[in-house]
Protein backbone atom coordinates (compact mmCIF):
# COMPACT_ATOMS: atom_id res chain seq x y z
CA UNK A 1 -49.25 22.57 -54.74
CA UNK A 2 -47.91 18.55 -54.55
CA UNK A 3 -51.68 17.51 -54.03
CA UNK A 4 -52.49 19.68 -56.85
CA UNK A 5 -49.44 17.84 -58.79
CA UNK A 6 -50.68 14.92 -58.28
CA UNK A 7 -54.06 15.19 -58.93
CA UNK A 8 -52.84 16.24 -62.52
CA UNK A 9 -50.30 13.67 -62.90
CA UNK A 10 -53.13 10.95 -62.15
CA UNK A 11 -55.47 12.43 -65.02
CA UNK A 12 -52.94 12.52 -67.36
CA UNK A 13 -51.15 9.31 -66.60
CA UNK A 14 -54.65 7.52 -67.10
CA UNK A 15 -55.08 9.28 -70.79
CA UNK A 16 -51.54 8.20 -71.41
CA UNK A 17 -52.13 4.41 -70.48
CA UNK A 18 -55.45 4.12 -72.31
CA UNK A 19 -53.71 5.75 -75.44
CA UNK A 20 -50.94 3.69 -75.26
CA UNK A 21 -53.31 0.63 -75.68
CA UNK A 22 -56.12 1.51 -77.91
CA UNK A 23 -58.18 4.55 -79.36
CA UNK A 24 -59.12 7.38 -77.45
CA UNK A 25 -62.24 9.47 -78.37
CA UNK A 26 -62.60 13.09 -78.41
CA UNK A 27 -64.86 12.67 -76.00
CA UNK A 28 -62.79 10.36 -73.75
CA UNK A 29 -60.26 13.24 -73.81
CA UNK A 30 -62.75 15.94 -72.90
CA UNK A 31 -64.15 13.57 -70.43
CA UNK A 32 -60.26 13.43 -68.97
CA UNK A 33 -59.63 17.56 -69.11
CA UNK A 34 -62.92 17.83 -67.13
CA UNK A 35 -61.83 15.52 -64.38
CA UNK A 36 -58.16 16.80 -64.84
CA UNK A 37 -59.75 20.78 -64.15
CA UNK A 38 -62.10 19.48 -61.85
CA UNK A 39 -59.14 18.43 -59.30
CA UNK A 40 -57.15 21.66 -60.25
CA UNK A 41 -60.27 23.96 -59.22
CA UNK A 42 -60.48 21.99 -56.11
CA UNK A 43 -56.96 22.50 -55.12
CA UNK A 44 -56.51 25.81 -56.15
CA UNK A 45 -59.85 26.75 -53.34
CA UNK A 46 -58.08 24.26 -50.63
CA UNK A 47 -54.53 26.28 -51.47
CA UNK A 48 -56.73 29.63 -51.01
CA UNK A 49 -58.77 28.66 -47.74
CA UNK A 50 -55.38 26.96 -46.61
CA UNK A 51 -53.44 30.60 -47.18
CA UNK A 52 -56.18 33.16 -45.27
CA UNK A 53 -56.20 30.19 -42.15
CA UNK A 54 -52.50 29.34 -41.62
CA UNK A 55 -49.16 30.91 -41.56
CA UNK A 56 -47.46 30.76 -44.85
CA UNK A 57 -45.03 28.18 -44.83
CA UNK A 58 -41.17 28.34 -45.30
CA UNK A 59 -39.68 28.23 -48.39
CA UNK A 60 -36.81 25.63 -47.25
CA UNK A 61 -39.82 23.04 -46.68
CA UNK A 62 -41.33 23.59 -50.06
CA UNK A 63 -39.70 20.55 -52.36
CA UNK A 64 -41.20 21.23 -55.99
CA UNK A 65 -42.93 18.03 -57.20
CA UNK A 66 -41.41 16.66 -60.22
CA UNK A 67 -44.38 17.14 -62.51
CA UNK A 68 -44.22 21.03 -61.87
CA UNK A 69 -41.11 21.17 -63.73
CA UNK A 70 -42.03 18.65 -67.10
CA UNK A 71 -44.90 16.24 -67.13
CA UNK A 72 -43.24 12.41 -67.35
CA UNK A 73 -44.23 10.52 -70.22
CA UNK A 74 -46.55 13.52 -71.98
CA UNK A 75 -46.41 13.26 -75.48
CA UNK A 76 -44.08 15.92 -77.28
CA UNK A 77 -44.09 17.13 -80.88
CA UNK A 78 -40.72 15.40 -82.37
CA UNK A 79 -37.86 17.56 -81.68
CA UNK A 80 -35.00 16.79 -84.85
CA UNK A 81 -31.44 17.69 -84.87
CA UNK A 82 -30.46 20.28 -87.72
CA UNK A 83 -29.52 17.34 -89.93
CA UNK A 84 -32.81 15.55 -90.33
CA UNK A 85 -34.32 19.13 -91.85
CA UNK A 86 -34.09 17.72 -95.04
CA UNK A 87 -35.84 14.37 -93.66
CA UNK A 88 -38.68 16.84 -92.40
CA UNK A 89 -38.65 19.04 -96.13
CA UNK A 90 -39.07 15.94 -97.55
CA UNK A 91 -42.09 14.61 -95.61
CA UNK A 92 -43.99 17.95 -96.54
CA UNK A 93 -42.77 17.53 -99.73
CA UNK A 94 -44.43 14.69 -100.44
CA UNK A 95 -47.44 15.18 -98.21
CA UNK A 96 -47.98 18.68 -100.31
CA UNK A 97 -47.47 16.63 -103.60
CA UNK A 98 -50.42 13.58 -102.13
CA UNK A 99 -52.89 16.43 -101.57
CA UNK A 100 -53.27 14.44 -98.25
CA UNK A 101 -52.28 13.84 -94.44
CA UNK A 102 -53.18 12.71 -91.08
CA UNK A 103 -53.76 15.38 -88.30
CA UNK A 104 -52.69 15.41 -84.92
CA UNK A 105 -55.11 17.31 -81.96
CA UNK A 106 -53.65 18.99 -78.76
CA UNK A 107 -56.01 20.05 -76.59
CA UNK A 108 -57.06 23.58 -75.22
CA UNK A 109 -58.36 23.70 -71.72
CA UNK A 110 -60.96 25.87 -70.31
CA UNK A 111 -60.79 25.85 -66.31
CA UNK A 112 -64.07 27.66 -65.39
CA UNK A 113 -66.20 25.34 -67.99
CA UNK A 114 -63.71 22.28 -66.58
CA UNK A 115 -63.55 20.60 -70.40
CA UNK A 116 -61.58 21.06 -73.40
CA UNK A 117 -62.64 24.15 -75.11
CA UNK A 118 -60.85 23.25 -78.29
CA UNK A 119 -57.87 21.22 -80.05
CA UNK A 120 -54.62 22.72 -82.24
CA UNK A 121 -54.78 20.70 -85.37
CA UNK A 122 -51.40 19.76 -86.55
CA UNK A 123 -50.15 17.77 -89.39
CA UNK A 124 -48.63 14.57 -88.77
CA UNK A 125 -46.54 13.58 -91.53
CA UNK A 126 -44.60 10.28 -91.73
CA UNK A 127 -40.26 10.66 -91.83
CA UNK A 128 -38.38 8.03 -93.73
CA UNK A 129 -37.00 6.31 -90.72
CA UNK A 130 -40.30 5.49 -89.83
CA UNK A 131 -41.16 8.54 -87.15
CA UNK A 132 -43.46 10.86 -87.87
CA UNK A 133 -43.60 14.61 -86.52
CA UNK A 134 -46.58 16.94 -86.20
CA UNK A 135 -46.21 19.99 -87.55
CA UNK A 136 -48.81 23.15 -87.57
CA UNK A 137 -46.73 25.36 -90.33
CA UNK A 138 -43.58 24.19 -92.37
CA UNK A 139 -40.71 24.40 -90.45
CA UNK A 140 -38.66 26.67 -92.42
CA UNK A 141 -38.67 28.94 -95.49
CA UNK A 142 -41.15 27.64 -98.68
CA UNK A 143 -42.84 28.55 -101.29
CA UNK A 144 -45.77 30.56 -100.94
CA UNK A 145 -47.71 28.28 -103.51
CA UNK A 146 -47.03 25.24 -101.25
CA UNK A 147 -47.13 26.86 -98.43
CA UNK A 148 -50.46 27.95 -99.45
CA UNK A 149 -51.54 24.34 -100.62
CA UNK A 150 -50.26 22.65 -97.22
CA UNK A 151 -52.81 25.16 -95.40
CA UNK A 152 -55.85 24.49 -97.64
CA UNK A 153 -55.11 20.47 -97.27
CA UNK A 154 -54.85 21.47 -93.27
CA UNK A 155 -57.97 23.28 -93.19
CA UNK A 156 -60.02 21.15 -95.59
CA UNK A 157 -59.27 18.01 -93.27
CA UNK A 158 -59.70 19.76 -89.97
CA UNK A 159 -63.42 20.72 -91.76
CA UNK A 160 -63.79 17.03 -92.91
CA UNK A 161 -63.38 15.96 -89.57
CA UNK A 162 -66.17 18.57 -88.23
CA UNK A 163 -68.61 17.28 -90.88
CA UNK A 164 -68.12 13.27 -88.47
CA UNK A 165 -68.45 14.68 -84.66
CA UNK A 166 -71.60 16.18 -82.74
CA UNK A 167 -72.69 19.68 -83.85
CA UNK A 168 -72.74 20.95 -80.32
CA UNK A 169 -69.29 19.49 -79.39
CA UNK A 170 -68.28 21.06 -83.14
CA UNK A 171 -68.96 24.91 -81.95
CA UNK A 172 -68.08 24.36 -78.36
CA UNK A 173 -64.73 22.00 -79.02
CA UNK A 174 -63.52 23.82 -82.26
CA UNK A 175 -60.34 22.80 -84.01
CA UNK A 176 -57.88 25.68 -84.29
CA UNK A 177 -55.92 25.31 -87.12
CA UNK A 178 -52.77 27.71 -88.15
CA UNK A 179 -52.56 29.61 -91.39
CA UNK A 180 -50.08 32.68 -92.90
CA UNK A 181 -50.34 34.68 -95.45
CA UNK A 182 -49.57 32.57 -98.30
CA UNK A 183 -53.43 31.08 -98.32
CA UNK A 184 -54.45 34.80 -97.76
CA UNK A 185 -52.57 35.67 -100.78
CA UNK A 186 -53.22 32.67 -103.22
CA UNK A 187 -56.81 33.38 -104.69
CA UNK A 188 -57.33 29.65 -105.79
CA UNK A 189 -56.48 27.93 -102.49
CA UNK A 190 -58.71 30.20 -100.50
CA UNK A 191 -61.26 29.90 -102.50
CA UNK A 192 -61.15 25.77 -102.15
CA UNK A 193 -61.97 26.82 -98.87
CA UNK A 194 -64.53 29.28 -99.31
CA UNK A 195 -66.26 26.91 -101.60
CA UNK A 196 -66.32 24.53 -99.20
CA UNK A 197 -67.87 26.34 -96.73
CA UNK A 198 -70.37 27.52 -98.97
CA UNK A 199 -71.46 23.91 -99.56
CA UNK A 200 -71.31 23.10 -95.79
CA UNK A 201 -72.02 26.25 -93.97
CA UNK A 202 -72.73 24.76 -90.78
CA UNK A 203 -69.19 23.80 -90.43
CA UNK A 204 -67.84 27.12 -90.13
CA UNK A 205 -68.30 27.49 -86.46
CA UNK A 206 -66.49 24.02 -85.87
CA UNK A 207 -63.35 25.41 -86.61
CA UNK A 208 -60.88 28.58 -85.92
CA UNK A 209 -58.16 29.93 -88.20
CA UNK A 210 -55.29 30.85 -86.28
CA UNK A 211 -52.87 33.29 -88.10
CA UNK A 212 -49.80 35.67 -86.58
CA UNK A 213 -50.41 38.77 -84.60
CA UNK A 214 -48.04 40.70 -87.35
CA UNK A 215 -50.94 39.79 -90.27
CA UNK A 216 -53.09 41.88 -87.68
CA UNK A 217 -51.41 44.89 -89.39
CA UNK A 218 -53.65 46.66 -92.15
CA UNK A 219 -53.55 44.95 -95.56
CA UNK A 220 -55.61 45.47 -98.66
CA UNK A 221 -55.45 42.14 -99.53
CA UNK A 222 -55.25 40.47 -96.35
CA UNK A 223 -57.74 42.63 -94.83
CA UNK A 224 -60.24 41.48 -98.33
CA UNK A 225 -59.28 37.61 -97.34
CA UNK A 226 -60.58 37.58 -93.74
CA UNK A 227 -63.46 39.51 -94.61
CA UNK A 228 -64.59 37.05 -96.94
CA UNK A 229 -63.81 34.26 -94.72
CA UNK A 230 -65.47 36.28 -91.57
CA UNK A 231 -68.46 36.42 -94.51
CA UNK A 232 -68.95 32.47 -93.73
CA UNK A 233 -69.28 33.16 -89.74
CA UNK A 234 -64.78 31.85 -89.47
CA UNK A 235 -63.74 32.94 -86.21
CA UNK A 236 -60.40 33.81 -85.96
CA UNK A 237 -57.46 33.67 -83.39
CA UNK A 238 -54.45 35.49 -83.43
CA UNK A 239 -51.04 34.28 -82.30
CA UNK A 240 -48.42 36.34 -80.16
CA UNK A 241 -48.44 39.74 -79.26
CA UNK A 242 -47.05 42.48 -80.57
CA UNK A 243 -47.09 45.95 -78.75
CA UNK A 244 -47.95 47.82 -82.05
CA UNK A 245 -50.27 45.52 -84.32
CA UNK A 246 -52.38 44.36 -81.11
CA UNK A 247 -53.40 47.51 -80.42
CA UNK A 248 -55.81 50.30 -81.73
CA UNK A 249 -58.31 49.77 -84.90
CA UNK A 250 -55.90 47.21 -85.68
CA UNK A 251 -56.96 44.52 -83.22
CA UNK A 252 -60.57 44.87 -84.59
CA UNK A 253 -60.27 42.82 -87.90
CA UNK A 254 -63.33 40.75 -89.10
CA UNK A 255 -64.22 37.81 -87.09
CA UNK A 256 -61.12 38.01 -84.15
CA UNK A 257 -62.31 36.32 -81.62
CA UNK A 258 -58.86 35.31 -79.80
CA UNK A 259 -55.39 35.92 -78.74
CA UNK A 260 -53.05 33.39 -78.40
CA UNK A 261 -50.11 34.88 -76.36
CA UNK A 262 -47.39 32.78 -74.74
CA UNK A 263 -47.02 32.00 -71.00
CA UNK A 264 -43.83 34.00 -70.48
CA UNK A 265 -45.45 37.08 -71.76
CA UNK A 266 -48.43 36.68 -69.38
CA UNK A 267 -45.82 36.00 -66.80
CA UNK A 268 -44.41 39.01 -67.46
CA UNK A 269 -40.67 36.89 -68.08
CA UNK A 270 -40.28 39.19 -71.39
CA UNK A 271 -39.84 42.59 -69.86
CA UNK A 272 -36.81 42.46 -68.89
CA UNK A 273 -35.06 42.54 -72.26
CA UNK A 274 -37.54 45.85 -73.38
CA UNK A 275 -40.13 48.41 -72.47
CA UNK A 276 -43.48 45.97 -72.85
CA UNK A 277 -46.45 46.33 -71.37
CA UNK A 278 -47.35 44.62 -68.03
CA UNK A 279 -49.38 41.29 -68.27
CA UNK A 280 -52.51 43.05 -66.65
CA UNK A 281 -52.80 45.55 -68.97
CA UNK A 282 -53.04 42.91 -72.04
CA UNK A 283 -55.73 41.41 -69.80
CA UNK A 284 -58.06 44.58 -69.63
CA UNK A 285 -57.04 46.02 -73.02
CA UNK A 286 -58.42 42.54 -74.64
CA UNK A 287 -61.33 42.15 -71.82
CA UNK A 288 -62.31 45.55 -73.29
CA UNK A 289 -62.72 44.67 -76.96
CA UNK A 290 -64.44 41.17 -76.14
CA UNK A 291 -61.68 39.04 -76.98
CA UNK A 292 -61.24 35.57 -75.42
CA UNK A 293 -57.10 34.80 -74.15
CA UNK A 294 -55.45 31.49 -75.15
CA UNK A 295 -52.09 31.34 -73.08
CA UNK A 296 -49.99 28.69 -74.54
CA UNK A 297 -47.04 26.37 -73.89
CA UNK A 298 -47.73 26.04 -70.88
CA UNK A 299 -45.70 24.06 -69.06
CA UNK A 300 -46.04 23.68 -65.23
CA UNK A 301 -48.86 23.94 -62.39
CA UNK A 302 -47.15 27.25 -61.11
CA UNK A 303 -47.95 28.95 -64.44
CA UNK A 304 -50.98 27.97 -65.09
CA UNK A 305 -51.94 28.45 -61.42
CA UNK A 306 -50.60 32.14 -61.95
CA UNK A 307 -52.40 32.67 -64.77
CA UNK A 308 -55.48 31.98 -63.69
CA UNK A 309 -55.11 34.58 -61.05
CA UNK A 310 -54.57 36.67 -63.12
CA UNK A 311 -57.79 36.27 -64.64
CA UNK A 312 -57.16 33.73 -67.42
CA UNK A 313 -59.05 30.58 -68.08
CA UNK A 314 -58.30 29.07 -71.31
CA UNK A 315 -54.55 27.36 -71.61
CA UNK A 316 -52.50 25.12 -74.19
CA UNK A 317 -49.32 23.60 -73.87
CA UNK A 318 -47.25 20.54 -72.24
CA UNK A 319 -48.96 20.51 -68.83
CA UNK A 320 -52.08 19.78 -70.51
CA UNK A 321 -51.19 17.09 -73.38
CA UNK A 322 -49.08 17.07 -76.37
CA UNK A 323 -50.48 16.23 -79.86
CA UNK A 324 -52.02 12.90 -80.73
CA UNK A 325 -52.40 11.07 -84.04
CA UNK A 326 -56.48 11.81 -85.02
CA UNK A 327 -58.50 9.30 -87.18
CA UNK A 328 -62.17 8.51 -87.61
CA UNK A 329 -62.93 5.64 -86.04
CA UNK A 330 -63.87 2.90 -88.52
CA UNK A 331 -66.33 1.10 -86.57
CA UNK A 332 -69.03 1.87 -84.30
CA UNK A 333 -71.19 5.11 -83.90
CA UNK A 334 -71.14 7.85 -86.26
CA UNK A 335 -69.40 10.85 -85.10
CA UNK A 336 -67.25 8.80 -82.94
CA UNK A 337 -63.48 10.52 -83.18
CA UNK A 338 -60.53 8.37 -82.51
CA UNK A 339 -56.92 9.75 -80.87
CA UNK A 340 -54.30 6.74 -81.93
């Protein structure tokens, strides 16, 4: 486990440097979580062969490695104390009001293909003190009209930015960006996006709407909404899991292709408080209906080592990058994606 600490803390301290000094493509990341998942694979088949061939060791010699516990220096979304909320409703405010904002990526790893498999799109908005803070849905209560126009603004860039890299990379490397209900519900804001699609149809495998496990729960209207969208080929990932709406006919909504549940619940950490399900039953129940698992905030080798015993190969979270700042590079190739 220290070698495989280290291994990871080398990968990601060389993305850090070169991002702390100039532009860093998608592909330079991708390039990065392959080597990165590389070294983990490796380790995890020496910690295997090194387990059937010698006795197990004592616990009072295992020292956890730093990095198992936080990753030094990895980028974290901007944490603000209760009194800058009105800082942060300001920023989407005025970001809702420009029709306009930068987006940040965080990367999703797959171990078996040893790349990124996709990136969480965030919004980075700008703060009045001169920080900015990525956010993927507004922090508190809104209103469902600007709620709804933040997440066609989020969506429409995320596409825009599809339309500049590879097609291959697009479908393979999707960006995974977060809506609720309110663009479900708001006919004229879904339909920007709908539209938009319809003019670029090839873009609607670059992306993934990602939406709450609750809105899995039969709706009229938001069952109408993802139909239409699944209509233009959107895949769709849902967030969390909940014992009742992730289960049954339910789960089977147009175009789900994921589940995004956090590490703790995999790790079984949540059953102590109630009656829930045991990790490998989520596994089979959603192996069984074809749908892919995203664990997420994940935050140390342990977990993710766990987790991919238990059968689990795509992961999000701190351990594997935070979000970075996402602009088209201005100069050379086309297609060419920059991380600033």
């Amino acid at each position: 486990m220290l070698l495989l600490a280290r291994s990871i803390d080398m990968a990601l301290t060389d993305v850090e440097a070169r991002t702390g000094k100039e532009a860093v493509t998608l592909g330079d990341m991708a390039n990065s979580v392959a080597r990165e998942v590389e070294k983990l694979s490796e380790r995890i088949a020496l910690r295997d062969n090194t387990v059937t061939e010698t006795p197990a060791a004592s616990a009072s010699n295992v020292v956890p490695h730093p990095s198992a516990r936080r990753v030094r220096g990895m980028p974290q979304t901007l944490e603000l104390p209760a009194a800058d909320l009105d800082a942060i409703e300001a920023a989407y405010r005025k970001a809702v009001a420009a029709g306009q904002f930068d987006i940040s990526l965080q990367p999703i790893v797959s171990v078996t293909q040893g790349t990124a498999a996709g990136f969480e799109v965030f919004a980075n908005l700008p703060l009045e003190n001169g920080q900015r803070i990525d956010m993927r849905r507004p922090a508190g209560p809104t209103a469902p009209a600007q709620a709804a126009i933040f997440e066609r603004i989020l969506v429409t860039t995320a596409l825009q930015a599809g339309r500049k890299r590879l097609g291959a990379a697009s479908i393979t490397m999707p960006l995974h960006v977060a809506i609720s209900e309110a663009i479900l519900a708001d006919g004229k804001e879904l339909s920007a996006v709908l539209d938009m699609l319809q003019f670029y149809p090839d873009l609607a495998r670059s992306f993934v709407l990602s939406l709450p496990v609750d809105l899995l729960i039969p709706s009229n209207r938001r069952e109408q909404a993802l139909d239409l969208l699944a209509r233009r080929s959107v895949r769709q990932a849902a967030e969390g899991w909940n014992e009742n709406a992730s289960t049954g006919p339910a789960i089977r909504i147009a175009g789900l292709s994921f589940m995004k549940i956090p590490a703790n619940r995999l790790l079984d950490r949540e059953r102590g408080r109630r009656k829930l399900a045991p990790a490998s039953t989520i596994v089979d129940r959603l192996a069984a209906d074809d749908l892919e698992i995203i664990a997420t905030d994940v935050e140390t080798d342990e977990d993710a080592v766990t987790l991919i015993d238990l059968g689990i190969d795509l992961m999000s979270g701190p351990r594997f990058g935070g979000p970075k700042r996402f602009k088209p590079d201005g100069g050379g190739r086309p297609g060419r994606l920059a991380l600033i």
